[in-house]
Protein backbone atom coordinates (compact mmCIF):
# COMPACT_ATOMS: atom_id res chain seq x y z
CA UNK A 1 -81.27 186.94 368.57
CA UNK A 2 -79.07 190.09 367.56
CA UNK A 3 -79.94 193.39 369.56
CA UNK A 4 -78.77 196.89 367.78
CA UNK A 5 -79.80 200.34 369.59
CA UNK A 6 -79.55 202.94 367.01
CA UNK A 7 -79.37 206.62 368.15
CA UNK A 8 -80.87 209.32 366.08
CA UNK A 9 -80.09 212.57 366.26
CA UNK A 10 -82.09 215.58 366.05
CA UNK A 11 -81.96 215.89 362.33
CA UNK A 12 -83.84 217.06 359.08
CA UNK A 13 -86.94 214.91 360.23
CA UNK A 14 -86.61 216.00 364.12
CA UNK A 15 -90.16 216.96 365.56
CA UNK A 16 -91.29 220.73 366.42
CA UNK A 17 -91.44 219.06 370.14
CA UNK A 18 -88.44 220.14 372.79
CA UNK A 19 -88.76 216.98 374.59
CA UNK A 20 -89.13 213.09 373.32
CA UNK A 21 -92.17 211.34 373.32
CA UNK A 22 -90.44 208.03 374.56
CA UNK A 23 -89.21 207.79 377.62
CA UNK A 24 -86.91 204.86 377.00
CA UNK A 25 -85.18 202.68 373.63
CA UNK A 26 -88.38 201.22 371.71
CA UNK A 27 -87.56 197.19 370.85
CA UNK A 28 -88.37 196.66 367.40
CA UNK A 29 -88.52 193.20 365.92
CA UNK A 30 -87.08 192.65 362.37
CA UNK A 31 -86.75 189.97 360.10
CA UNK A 32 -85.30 189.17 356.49
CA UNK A 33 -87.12 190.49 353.76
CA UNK A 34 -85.63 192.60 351.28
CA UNK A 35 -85.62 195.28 350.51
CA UNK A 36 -88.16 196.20 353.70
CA UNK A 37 -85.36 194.86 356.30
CA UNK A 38 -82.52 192.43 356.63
CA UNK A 39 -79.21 192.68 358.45
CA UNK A 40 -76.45 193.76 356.90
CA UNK A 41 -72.82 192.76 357.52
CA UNK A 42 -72.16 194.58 360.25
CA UNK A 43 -75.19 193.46 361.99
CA UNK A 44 -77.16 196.78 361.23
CA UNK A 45 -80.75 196.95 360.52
CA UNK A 46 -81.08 197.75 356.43
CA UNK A 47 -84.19 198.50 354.00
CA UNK A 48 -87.47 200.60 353.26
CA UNK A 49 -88.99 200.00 356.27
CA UNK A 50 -86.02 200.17 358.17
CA UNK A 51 -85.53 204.24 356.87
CA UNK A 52 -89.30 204.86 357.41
CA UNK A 53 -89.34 203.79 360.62
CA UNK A 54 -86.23 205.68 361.50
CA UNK A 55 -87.85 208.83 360.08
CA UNK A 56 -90.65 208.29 362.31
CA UNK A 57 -88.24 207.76 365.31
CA UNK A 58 -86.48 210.74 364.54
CA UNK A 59 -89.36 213.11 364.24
CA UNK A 60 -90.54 212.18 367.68
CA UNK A 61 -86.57 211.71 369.37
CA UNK A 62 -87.04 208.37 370.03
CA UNK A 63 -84.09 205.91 370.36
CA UNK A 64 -84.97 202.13 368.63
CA UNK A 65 -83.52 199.19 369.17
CA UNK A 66 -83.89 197.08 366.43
CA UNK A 67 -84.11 192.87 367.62
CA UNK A 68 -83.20 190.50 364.55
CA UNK A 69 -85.75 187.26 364.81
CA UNK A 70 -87.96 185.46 363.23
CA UNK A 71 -91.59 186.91 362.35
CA UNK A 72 -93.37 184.39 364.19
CA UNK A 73 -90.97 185.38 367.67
CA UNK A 74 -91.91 188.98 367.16
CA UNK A 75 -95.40 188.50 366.88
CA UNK A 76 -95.00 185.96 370.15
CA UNK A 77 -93.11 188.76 371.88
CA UNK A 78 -95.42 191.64 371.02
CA UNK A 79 -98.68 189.55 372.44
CA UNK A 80 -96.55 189.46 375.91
CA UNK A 81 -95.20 192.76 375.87
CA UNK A 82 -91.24 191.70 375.81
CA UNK A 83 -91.10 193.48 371.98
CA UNK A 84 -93.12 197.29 371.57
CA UNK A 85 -92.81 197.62 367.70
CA UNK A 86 -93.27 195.80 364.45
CA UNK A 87 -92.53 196.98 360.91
CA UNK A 88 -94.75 195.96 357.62
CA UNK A 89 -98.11 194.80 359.40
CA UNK A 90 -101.47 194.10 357.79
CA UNK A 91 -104.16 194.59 359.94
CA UNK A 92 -106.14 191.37 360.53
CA UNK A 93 -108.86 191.47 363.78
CA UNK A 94 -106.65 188.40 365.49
CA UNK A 95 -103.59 190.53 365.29
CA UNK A 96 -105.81 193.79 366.77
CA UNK A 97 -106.20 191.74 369.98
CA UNK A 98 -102.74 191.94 370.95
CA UNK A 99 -101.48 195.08 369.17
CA UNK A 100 -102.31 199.16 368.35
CA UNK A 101 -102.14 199.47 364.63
CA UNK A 102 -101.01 202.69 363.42
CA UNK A 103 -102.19 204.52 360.47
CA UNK A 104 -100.88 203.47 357.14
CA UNK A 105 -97.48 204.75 356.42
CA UNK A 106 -97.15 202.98 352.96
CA UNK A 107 -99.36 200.56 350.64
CA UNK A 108 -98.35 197.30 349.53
CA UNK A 109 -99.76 195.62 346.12
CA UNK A 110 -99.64 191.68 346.07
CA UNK A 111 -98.94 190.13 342.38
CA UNK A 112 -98.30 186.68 341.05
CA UNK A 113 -95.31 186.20 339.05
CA UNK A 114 -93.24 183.99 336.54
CA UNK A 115 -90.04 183.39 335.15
CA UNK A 116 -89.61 185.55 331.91
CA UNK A 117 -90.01 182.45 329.93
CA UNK A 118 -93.35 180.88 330.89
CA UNK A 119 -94.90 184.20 330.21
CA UNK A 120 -96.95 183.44 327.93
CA UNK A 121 -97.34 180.36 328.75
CA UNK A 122 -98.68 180.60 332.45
CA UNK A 123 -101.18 183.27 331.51
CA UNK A 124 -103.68 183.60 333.48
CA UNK A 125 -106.49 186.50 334.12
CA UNK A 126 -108.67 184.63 337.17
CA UNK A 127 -108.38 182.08 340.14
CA UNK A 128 -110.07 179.57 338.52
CA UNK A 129 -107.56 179.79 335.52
CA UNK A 130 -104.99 178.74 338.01
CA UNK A 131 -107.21 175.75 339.55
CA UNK A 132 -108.79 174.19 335.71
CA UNK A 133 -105.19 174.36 334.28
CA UNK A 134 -103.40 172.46 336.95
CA UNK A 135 -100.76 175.35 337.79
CA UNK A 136 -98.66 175.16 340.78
CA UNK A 137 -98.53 177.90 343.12
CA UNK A 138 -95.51 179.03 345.73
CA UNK A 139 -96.73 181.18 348.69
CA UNK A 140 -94.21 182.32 351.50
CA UNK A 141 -96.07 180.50 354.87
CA UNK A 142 -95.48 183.92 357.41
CA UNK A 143 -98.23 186.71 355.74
CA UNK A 144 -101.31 188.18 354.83
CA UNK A 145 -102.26 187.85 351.29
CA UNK A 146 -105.55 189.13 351.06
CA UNK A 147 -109.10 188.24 350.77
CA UNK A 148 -108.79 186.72 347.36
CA UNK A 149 -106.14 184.39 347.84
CA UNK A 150 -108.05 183.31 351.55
CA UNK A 151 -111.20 182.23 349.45
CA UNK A 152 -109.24 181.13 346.94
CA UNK A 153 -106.03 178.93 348.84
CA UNK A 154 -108.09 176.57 350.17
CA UNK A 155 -109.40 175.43 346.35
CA UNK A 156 -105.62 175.15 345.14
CA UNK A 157 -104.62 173.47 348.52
CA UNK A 158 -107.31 170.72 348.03
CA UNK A 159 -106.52 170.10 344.29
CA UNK A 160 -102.67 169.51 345.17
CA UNK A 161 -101.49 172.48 343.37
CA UNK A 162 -100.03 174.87 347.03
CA UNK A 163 -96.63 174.86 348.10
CA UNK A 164 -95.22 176.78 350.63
CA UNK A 165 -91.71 178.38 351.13
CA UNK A 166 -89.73 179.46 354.35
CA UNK A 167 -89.96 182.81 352.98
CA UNK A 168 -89.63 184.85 349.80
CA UNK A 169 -85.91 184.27 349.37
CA UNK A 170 -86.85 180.76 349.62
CA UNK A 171 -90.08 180.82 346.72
CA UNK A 172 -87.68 182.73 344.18
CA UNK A 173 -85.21 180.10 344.50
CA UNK A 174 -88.00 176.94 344.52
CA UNK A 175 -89.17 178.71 341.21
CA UNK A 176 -85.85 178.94 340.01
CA UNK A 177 -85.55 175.37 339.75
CA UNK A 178 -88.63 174.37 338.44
CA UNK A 179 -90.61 173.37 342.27
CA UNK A 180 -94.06 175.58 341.04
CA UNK A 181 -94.65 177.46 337.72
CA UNK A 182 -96.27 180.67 339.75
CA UNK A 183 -94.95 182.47 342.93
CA UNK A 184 -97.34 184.98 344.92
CA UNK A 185 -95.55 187.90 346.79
CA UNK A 186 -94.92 191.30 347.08
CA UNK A 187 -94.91 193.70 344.14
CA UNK A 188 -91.97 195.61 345.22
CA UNK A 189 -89.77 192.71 347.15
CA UNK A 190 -90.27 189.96 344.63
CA UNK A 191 -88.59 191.29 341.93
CA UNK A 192 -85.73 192.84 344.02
CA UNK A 193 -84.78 189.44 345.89
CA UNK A 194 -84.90 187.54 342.55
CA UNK A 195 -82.59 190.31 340.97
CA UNK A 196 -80.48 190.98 343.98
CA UNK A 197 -79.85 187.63 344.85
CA UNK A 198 -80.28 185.33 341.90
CA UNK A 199 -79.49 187.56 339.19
CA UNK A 200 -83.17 186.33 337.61
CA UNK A 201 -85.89 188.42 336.32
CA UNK A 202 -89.38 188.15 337.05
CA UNK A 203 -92.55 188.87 334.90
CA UNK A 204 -96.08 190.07 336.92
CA UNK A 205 -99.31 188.47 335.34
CA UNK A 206 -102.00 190.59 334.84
CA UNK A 207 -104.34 188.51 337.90
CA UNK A 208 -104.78 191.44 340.14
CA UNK A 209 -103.83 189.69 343.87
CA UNK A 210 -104.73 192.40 346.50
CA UNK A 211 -103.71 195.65 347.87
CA UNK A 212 -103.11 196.19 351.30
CA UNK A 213 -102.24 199.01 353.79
CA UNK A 214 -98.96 198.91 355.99
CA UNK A 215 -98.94 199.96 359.16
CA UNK A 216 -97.33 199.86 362.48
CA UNK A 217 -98.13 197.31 365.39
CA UNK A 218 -97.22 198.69 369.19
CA UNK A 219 -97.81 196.43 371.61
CA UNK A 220 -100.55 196.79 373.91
CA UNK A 221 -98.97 195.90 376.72
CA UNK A 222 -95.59 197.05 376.48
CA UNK A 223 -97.00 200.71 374.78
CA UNK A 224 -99.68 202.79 375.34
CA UNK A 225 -102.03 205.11 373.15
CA UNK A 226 -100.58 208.09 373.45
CA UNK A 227 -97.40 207.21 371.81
CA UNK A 228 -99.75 205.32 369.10
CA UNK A 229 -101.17 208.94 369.12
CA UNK A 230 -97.77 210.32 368.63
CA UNK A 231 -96.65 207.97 365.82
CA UNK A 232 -99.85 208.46 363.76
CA UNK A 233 -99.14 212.44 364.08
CA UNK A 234 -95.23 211.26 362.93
CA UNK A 235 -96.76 209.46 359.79
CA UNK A 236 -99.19 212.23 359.02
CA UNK A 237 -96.11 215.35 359.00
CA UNK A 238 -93.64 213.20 356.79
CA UNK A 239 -96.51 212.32 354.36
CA UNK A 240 -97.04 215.59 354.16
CA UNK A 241 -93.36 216.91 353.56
CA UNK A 242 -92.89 214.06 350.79
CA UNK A 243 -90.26 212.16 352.84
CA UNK A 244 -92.01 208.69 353.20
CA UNK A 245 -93.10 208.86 349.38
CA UNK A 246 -89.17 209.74 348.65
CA UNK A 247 -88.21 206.66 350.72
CA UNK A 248 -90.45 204.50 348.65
CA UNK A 249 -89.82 205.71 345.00
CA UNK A 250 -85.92 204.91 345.91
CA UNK A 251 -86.89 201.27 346.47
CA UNK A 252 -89.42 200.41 343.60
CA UNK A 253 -88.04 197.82 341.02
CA UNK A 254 -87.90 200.10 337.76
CA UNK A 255 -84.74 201.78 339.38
CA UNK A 256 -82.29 199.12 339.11
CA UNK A 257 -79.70 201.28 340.53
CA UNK A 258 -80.98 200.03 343.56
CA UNK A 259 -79.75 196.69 343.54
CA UNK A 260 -76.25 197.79 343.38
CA UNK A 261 -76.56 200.50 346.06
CA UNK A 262 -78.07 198.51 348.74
């Protein structure tokens, strides 16, 4: 487990407020998934949701200290109050039980992809396409994937056709080599791992997967609702003045000047 406490100043994005709304650091919990987080060499928190976050922070002068470990840890930690923050959640009523969810500070759109040459091949425009031609499907095991592919998973478990990956580094290499002709994931990180780290292209079918809104999880018992107040107020002013959006458009995949900046 790798602590770092980042201190943010009272910049560009510092609220109208002259004192902080948090009275001490706020643990986040952070794991690898381009381009939304992942450590960087110097053992510094990196990636979308990294900078919105920080935004966030710095419009209400809080300090963050960002905790490197796995999902599954975090979402331990946050039940029991030892963690306050997670980045990147979909709401589901289970995870409501332990945690405040803020209000969405980006979407996320779910897609099902192939290598460039099994285009045309792997075609597909339903669920059922997937199941009556045998197709193999790669899902990351840690996430939400939405309704469709919960109705749906269970069919292509039963019929031998689900694998699962460690994570979405882990599918884009398995597809790579041939272990599943169709990998599920996220729209935006998806295309940047397989680029960033494997130098591979991918191409999105046309199946339309799910959409989901992002949010913020603060712990119930190591937060309270005012500073879920607070945050939601945070999300509301930098949607507003554009910044969140200008995060965002930096990070989608048709700007491939992004995989050699970050």
């Amino acid at each position: 487990m790798a602590v770092a406490l980042l201190l943010l100043g009272q910049g560009a994005w510092a609220a109208p407020a002259s004192e902080p709304y948090c009275e001490r650091p706020l643990s986040v919990g952070y794991d690898l998934w381009p381009p939304y987080a992942w450590r960087d060499a110097a053992g510094l928190p990196r990636g979308l949701d990294v900078e919105m976050l920080q935004g966030l922070a710095e419009y209400l002068g809080c300090e963050l200290q960002f905790i490197y470990l796995p999902a599954k840890r975090s979402h331990q930690m946050l039940r029991s109050g030892r963690l306050d923050l997670m980045m990147g959640a979909s709401f589901t009523p289970e995870r409501e039980t332990y945690a405040y969810f803020s209000d969405s500070y980006r979407g996320e759109e779910l897609k099902l992809f192939v290598l460039p040459q099994h285009r045309h091949e792997f075609q597909v425009t339903s669920w059922n396409d997937i199941l009556t031609r045998g197709l193999s499907l790669l899902v990351p095991e840690a996430g939400w994937y939405g309704p469709a592919y919960q109705e749906n998973g269970p069919r292509l478990r039963q019929a031998g056709l689900l694998e699962y990956s460690s994570n979405a580094t882990a599918s884009v290499q398995m597809l790579s080599h041939g272990r599943a002709d169709l990998v599920l994931g996220d729209a935006i990180a998806m295309p940047y791992i397989a680029r960033k780290n494997h130098n591979l292209s991918l191409y999105p079918l046309a199946l339309r997967v799910g959409k989901n809104e992002i949010h913020l999880m603060l712990s119930k018992l190591g937060t309270s609702p005012a500073l879920l107040t607070h945050f939601n107020q945070a999300i509301a002013a930098l949607k507003k003045r554009g910044e969140l959006d200008a995060i965002l458009d930096k990070w989608q995949p048709s700007k491939p000047a992004n995989l050699s900046t970050h």
